[in-house]
C-alpha atoms as a PDB file:
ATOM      1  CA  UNK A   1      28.830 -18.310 -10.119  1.00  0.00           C
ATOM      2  CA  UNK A   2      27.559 -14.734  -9.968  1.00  0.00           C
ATOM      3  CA  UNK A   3      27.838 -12.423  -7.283  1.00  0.00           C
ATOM      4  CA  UNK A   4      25.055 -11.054  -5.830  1.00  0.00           C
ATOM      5  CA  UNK A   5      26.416  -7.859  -5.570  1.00  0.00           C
ATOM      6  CA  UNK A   6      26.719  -7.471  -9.352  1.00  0.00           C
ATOM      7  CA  UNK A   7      23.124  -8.794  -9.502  1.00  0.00           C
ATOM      8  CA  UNK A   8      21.545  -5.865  -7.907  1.00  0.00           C
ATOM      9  CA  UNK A   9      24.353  -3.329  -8.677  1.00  0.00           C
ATOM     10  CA  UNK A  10      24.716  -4.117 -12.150  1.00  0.00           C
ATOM     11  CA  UNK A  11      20.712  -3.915 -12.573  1.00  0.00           C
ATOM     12  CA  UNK A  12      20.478  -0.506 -10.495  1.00  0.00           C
ATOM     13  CA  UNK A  13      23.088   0.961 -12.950  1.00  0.00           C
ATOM     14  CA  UNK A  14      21.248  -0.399 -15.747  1.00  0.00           C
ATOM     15  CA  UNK A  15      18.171   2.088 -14.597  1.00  0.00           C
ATOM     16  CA  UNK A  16      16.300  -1.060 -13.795  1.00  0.00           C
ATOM     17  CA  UNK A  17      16.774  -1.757  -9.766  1.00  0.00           C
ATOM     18  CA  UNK A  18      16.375  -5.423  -8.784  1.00  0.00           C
ATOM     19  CA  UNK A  19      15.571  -7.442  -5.887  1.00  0.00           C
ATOM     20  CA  UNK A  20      16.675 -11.116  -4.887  1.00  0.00           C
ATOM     21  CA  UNK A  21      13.102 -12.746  -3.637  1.00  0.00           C
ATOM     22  CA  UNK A  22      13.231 -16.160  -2.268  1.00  0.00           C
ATOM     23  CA  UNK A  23      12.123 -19.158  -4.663  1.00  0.00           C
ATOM     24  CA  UNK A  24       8.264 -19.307  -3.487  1.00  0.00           C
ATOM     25  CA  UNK A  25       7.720 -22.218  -0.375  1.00  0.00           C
ATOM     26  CA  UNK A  26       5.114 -23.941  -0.995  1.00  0.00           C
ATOM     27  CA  UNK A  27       4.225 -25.509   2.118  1.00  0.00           C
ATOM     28  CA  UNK A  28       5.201 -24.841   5.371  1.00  0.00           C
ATOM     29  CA  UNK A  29       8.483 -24.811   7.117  1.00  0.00           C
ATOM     30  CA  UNK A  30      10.024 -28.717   7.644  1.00  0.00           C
ATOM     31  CA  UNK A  31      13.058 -30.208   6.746  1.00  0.00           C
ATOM     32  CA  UNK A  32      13.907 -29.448   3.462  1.00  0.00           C
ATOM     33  CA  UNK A  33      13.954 -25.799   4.502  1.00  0.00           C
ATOM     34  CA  UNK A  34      15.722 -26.156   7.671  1.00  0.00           C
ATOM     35  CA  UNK A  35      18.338 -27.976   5.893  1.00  0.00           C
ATOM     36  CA  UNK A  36      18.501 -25.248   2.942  1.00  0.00           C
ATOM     37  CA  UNK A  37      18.525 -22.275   5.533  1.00  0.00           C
ATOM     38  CA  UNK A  38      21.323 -24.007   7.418  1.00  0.00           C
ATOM     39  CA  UNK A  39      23.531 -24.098   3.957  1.00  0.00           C
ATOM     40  CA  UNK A  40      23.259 -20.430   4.030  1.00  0.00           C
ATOM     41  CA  UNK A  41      19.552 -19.898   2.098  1.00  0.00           C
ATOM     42  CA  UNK A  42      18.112 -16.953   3.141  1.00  0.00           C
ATOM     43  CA  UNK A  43      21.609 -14.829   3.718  1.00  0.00           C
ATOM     44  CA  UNK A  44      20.884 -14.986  -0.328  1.00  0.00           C
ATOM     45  CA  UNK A  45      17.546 -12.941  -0.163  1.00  0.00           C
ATOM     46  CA  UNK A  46      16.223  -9.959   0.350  1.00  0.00           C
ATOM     47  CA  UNK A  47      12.805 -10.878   1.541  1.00  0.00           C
ATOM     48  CA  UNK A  48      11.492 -14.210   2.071  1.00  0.00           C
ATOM     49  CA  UNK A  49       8.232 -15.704  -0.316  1.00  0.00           C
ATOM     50  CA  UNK A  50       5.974 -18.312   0.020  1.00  0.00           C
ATOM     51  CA  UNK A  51       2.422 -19.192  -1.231  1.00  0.00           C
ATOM     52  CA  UNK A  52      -0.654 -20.337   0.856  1.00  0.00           C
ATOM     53  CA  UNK A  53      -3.568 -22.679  -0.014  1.00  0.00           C
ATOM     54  CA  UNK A  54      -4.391 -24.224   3.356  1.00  0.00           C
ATOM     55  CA  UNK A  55      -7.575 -23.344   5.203  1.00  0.00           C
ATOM     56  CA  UNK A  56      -7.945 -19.663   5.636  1.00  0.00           C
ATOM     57  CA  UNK A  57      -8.196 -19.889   9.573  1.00  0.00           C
ATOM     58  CA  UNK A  58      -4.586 -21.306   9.385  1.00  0.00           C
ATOM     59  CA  UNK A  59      -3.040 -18.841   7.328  1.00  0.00           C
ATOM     60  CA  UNK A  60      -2.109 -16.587  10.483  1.00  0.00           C
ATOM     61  CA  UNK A  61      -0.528 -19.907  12.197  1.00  0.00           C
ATOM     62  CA  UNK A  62       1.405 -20.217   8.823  1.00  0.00           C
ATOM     63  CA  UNK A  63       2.783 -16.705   8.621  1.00  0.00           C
ATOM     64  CA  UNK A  64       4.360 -17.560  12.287  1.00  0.00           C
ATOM     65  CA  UNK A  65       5.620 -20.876  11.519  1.00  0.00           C
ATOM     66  CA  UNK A  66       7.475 -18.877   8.508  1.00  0.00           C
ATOM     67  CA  UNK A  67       8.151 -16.118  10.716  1.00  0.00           C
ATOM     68  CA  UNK A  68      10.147 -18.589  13.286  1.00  0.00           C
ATOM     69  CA  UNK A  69      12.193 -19.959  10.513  1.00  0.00           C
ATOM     70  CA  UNK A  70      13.412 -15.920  10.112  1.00  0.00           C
ATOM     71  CA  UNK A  71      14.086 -15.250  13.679  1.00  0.00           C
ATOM     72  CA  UNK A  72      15.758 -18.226  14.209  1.00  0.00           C
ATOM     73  CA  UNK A  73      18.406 -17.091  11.755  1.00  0.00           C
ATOM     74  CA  UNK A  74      18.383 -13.253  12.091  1.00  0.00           C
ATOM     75  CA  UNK A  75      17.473 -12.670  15.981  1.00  0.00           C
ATOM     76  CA  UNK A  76      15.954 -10.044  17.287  1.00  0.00           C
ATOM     77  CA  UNK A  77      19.255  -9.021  18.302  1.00  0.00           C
ATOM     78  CA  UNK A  78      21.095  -9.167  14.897  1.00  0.00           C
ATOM     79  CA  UNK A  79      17.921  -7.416  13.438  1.00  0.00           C
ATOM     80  CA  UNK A  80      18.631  -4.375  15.725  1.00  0.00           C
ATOM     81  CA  UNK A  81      22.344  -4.678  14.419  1.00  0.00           C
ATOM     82  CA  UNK A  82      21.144  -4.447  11.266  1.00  0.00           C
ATOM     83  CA  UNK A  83      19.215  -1.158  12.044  1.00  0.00           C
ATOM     84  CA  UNK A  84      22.381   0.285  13.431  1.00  0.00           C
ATOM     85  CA  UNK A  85      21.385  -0.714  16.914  1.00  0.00           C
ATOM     86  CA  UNK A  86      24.529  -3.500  17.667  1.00  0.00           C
ATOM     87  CA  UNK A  87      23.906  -6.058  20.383  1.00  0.00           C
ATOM     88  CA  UNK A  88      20.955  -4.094  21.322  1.00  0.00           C
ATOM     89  CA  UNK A  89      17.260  -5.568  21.224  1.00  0.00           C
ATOM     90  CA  UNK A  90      14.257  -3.139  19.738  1.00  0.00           C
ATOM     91  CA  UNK A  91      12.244  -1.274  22.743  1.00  0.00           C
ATOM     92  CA  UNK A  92       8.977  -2.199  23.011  1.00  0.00           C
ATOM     93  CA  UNK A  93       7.675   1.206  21.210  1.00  0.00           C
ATOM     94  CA  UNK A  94       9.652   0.247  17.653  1.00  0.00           C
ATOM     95  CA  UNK A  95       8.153  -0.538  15.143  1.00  0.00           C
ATOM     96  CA  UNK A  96       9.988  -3.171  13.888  1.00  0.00           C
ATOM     97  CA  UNK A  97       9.935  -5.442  17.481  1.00  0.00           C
ATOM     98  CA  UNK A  98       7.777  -7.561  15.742  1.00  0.00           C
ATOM     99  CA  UNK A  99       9.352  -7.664  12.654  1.00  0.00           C
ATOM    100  CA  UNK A 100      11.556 -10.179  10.357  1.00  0.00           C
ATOM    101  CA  UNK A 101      14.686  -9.334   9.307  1.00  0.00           C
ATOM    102  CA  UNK A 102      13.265 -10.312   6.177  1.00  0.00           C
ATOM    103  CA  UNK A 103       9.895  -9.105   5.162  1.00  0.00           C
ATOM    104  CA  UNK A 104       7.628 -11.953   4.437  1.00  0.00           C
ATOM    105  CA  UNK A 105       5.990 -11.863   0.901  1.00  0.00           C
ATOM    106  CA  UNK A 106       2.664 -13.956   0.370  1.00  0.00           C
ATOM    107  CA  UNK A 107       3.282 -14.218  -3.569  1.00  0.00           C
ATOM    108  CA  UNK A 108       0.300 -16.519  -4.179  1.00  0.00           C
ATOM    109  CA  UNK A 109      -2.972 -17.179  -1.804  1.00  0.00           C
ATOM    110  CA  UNK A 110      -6.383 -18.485  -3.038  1.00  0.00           C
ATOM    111  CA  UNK A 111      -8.730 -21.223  -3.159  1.00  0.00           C
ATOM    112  CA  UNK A 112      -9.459 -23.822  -5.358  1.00  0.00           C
ATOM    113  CA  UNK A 113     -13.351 -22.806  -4.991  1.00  0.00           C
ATOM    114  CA  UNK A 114     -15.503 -24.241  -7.445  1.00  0.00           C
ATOM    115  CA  UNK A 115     -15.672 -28.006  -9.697  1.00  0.00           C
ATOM    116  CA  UNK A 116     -15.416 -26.951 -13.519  1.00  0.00           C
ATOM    117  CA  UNK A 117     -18.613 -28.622 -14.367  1.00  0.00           C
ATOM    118  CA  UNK A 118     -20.673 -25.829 -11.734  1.00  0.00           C
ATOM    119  CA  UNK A 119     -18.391 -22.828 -11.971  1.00  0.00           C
ATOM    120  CA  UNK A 120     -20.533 -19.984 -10.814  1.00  0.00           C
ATOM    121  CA  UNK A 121     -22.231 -22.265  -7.731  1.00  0.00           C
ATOM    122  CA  UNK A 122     -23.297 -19.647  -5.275  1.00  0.00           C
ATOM    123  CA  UNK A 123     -22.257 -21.379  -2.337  1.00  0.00           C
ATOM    124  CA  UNK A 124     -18.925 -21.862  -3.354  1.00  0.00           C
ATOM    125  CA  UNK A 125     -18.066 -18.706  -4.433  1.00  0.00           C
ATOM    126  CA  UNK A 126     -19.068 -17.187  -1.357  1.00  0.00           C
ATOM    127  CA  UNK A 127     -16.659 -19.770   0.810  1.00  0.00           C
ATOM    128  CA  UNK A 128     -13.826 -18.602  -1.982  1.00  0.00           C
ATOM    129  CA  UNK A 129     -15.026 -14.445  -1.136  1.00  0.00           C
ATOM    130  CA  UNK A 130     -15.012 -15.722   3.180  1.00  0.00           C
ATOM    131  CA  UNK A 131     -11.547 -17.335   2.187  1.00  0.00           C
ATOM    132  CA  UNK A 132     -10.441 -13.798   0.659  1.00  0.00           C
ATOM    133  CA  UNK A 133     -11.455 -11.619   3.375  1.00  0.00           C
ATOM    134  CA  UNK A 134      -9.450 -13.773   5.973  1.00  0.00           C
ATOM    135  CA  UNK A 135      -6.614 -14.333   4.456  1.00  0.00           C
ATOM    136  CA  UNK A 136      -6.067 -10.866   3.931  1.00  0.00           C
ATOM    137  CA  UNK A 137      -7.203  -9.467   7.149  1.00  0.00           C
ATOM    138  CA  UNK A 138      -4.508 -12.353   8.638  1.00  0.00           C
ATOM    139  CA  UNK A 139      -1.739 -10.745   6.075  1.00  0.00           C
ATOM    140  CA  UNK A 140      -3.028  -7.193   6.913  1.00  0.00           C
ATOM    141  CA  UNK A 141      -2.412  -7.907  10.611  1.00  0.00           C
ATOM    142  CA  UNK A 142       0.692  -9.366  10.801  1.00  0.00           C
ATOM    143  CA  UNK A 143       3.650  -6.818  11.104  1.00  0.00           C
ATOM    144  CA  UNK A 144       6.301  -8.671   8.956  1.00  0.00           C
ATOM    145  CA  UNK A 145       4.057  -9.568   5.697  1.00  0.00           C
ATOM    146  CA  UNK A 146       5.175  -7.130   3.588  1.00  0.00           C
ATOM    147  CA  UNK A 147       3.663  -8.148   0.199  1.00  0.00           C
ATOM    148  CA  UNK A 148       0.011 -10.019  -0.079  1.00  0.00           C
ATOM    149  CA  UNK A 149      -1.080 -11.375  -3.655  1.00  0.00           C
ATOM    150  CA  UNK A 150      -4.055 -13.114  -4.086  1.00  0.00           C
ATOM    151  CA  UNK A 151      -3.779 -15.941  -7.072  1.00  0.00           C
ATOM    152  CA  UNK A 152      -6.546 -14.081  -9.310  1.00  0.00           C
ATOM    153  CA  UNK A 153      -6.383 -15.990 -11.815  1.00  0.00           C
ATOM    154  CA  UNK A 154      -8.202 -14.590 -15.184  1.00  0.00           C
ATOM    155  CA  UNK A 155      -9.210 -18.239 -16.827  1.00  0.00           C
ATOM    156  CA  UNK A 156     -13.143 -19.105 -16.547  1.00  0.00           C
ATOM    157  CA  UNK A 157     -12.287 -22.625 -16.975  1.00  0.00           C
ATOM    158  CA  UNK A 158     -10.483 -22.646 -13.600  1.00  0.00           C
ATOM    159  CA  UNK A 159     -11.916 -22.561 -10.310  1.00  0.00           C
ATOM    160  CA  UNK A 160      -8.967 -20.507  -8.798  1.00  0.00           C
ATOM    161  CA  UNK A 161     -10.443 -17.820 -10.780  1.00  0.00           C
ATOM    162  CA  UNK A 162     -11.921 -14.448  -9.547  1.00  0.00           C
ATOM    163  CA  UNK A 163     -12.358 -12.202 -11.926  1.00  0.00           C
ATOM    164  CA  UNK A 164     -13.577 -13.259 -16.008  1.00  0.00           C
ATOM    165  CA  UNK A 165     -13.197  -9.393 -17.462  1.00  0.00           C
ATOM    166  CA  UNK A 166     -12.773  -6.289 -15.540  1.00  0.00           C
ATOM    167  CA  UNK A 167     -16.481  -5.771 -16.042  1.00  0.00           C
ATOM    168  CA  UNK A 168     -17.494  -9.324 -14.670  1.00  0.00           C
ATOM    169  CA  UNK A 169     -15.921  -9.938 -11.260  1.00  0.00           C
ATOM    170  CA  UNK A 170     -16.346 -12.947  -8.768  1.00  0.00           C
ATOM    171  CA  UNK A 171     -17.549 -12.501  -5.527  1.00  0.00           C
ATOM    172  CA  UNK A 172     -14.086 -13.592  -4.198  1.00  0.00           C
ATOM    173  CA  UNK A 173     -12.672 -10.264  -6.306  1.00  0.00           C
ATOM    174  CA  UNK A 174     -15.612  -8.141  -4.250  1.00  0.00           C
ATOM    175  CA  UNK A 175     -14.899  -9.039  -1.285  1.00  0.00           C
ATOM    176  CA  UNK A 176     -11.105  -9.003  -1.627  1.00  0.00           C
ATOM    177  CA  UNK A 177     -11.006  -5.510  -3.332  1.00  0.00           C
ATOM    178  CA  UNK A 178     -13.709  -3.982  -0.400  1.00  0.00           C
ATOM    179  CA  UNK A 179     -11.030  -5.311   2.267  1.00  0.00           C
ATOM    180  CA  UNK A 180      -8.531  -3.440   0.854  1.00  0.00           C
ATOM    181  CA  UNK A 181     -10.049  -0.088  -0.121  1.00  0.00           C
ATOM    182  CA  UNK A 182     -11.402  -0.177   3.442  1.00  0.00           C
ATOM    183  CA  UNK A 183      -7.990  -1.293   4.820  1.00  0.00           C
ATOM    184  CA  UNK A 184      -4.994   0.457   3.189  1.00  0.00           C
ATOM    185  CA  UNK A 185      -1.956  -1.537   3.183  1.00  0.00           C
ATOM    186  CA  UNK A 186       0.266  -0.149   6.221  1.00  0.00           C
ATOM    187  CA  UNK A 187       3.432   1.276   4.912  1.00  0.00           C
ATOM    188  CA  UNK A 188       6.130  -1.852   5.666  1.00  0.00           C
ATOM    189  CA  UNK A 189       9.869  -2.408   4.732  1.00  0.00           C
ATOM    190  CA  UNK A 190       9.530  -4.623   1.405  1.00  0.00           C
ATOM    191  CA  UNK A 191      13.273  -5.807   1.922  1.00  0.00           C
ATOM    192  CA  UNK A 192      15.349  -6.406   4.472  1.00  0.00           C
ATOM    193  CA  UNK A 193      16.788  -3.210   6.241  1.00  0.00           C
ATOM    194  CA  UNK A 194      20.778  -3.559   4.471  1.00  0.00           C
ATOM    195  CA  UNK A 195      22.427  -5.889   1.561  1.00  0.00           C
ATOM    196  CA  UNK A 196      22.723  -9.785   2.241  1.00  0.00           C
ATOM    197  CA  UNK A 197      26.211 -10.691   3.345  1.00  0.00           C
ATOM    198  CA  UNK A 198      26.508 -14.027   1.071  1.00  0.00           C
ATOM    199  CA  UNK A 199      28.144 -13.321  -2.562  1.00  0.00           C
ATOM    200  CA  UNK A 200      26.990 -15.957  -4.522  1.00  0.00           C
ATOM    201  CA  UNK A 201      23.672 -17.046  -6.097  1.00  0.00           C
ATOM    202  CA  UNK A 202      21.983 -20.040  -5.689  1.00  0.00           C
ATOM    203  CA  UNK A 203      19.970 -22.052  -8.821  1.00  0.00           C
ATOM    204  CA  UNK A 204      18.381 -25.105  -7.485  1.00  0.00           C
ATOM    205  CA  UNK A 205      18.202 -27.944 -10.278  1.00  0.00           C
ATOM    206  CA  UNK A 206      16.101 -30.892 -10.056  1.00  0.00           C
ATOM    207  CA  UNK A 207      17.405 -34.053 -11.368  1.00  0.00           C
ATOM    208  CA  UNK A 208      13.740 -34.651 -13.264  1.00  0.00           C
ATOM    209  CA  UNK A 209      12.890 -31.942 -14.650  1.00  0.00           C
ATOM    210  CA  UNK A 210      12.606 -32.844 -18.262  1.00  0.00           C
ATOM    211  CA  UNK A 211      10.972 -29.364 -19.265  1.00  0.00           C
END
């Protein structure tokens, strides 16, 4: 089993610095996760990932759900330990009161928009751009999502898709790119303030996979 330490040490020395990023959740927090966070899961990573294809008006209900899962392992109190703060709780004035001790990463977002036989249907492709802008205002907004990544998608037989060439763009592209040249990502922690304590890492293997 390797230790984590040697991981990210033995990468940095290397010239080629490393991060450990939670295997991607793809739905939202239940038992399966409780159960892996109380073996020790996310003392393993350095920020916590997961992907989001629900209705966009959820997403921000999502990013707290994850968010709870966090806290409920690293409190508020053990965050400000981490900061060099022990036993001490974050004023109201810092700016990471309403942060994770693990940044949250949004690795994949998007909508499945369009049915293959009418890709370019109007009306779809403006409910994919609508999902776009409120998903990332949601991510924009919350203090603790770190990383926001939009599942692009560069296949015109798939409805995911929003862009075909860098000359012929989706709506869903459009509006996603005018969010964020009008909204500049906020400068935020992309891992957690100090190194995990655990010093192992964890493959998950499923029995079926035949691949």
């Amino acid at each position: 089993v390797a230790h984590r330490d040697q991981l990210t040490d033995g990468a940095a020395a290397a010239g080629q610095p490393t991060i450990v990023l939670l295997g991607a959740l793809g739905s939202a927090p239940g038992p399966w996760l409780e159960r892996a966070v109380g073996n020790g899961l996310l003392d393993y990573a350095d920020a916590y990932n997961f992907h989001f294809y629900g209705y966009a008006v959820d997403l921000p209900g999502v990013i707290a759900a994850h968010r709870a899962v966090v806290r409920r392992t690293f409190p508020p109190t053990g965050l400000a330990a981490r900061h060099g703060r022990p036993g001490a709780m974050f004023p109201e004035s810092h700016p990471d009161r309403n942060r994770s001790a693990l940044p949250l990463w949004i690795t994949e977002c998007g909508m499945d928009a369009a049915d293959p036989g009418d890709f370019y249907n109007p009306q779809r492709r403006a409910m994919q751009a609508d999902f776009m802008r409120v998903t990332a205002r949601a991510a924009w907004e919350a203090p603790d999502v770190a990383m926001f990544m939009p599942f692009i998608l560069v296949w015109p037989g798939q409805s995911f898709t929003m862009t075909i060439r860098p000359d012929f763009t989706l709506p869903a592209w459009d509006a996603y790119a005018d969010y964020v040249r009008k909204h500049p990502w906020p400068e935020r922690p992309l891992v957690r303030a100090t190194p995990a304590t655990a010093d192992r890492v964890v493959a998950q293997w499923l029995p079926d996979n035949t691949t």
